[in-house]
Protein backbone atom coordinates (compact mmCIF):
# COMPACT_ATOMS: atom_id res chain seq x y z
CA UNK A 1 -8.03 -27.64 -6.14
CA UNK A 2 -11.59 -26.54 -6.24
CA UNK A 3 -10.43 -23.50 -4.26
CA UNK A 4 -7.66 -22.46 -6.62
CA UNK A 5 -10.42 -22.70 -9.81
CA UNK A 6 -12.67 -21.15 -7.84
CA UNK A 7 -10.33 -18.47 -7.51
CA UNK A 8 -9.36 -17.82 -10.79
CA UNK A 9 -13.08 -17.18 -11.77
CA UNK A 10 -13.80 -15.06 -8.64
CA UNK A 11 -10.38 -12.97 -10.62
CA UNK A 12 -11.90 -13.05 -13.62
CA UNK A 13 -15.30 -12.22 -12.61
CA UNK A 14 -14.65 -8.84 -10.48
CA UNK A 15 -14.27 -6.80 -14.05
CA UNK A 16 -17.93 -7.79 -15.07
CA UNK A 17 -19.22 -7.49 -11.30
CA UNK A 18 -18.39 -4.06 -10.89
CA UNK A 19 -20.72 -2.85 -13.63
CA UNK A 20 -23.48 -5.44 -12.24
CA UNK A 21 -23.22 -4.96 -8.83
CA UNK A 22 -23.83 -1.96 -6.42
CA UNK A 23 -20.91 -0.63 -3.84
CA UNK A 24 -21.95 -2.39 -1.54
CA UNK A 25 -22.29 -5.66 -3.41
CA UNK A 26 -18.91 -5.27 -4.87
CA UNK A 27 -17.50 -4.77 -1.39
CA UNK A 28 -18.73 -8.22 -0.33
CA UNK A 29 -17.47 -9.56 -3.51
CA UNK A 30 -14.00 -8.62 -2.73
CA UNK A 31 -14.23 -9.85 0.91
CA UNK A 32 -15.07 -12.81 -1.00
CA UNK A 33 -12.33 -12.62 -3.34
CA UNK A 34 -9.82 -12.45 -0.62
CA UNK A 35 -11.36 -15.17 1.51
CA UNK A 36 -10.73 -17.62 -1.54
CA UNK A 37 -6.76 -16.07 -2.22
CA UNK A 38 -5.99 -16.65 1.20
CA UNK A 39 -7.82 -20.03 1.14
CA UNK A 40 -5.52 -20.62 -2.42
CA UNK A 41 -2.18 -19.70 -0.72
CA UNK A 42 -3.16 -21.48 2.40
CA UNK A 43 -3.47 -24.88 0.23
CA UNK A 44 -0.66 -24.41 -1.78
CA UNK A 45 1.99 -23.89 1.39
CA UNK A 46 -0.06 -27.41 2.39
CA UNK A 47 0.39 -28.59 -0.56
CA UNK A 48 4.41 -28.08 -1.28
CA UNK A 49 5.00 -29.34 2.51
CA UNK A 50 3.26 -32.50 2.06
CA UNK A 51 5.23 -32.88 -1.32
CA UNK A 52 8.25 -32.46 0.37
CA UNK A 53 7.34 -35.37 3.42
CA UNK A 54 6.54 -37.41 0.14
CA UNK A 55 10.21 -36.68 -1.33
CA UNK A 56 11.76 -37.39 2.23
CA UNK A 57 10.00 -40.98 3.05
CA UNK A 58 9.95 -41.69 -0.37
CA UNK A 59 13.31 -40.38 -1.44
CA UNK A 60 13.61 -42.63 -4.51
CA UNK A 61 10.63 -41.81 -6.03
CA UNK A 62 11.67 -38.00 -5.64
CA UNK A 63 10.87 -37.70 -9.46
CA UNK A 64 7.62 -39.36 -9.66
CA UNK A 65 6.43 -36.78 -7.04
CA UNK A 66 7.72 -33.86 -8.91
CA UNK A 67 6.49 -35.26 -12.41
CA UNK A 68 2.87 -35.63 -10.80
CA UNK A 69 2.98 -32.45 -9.46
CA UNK A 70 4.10 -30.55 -12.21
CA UNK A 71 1.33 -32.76 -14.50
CA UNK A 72 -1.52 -31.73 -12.14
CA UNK A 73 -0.16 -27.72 -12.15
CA UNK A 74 -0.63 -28.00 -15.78
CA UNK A 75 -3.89 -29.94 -15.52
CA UNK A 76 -5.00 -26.98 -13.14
CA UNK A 77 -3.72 -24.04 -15.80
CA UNK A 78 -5.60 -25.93 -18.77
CA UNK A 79 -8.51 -26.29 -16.69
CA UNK A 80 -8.31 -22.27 -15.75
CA UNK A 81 -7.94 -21.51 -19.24
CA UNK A 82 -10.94 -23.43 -20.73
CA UNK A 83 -13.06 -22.41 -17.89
CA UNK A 84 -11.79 -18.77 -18.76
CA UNK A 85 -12.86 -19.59 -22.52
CA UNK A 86 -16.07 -20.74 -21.58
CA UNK A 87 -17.03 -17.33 -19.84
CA UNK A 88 -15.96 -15.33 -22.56
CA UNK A 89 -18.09 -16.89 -24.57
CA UNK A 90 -20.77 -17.11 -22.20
CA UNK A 91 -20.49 -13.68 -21.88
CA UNK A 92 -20.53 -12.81 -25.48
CA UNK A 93 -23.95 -14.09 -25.84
């Protein structure tokens, strides 16, 4: 999950970057950038499959599974949002 917040900042970083950052630095910053999405999507498809074996050898606790995984998705969005908070205010300063 460190990937996918990792991510997110990388996203909302690029805006500020650009006006930091020479051509060339912003070129390696978007190699970056796409290094961690394709990291991201690479841990979500991991992440759904091994829900799924958890929902097939654990078939009757199907709903646990999806409860905890829809609790951490939210965990993940609320930690996003305050880390987005933080840098604007960081940024502000």
């Amino acid at each position: 999950m460190k990937i996918i917040n990792t991510f997110w900042i990388a996203v909302l970083l690029i805006p500020y970057a650009k006006a930091a950052f020479t051509e060339t630095e912003v070129h390696q910053l978007q190699e970056i950038n796409e290094k961690y999405i394709k990291k991201a999507e690479d841990s979500k498809a991991l992440l759904d499959k091994k829900i799924q074996e958890a929902i097939k050898n654990l078939p009757e606790q199907k709903s646990k599974i999806i409860n905890l995984n829809k609790s951490w998705n939210k965990t993940i969005e609320k930690n996003v949002s305050f880390s987005s908070l933080n840098h604007s205010i960081l940024m502000q300063r």
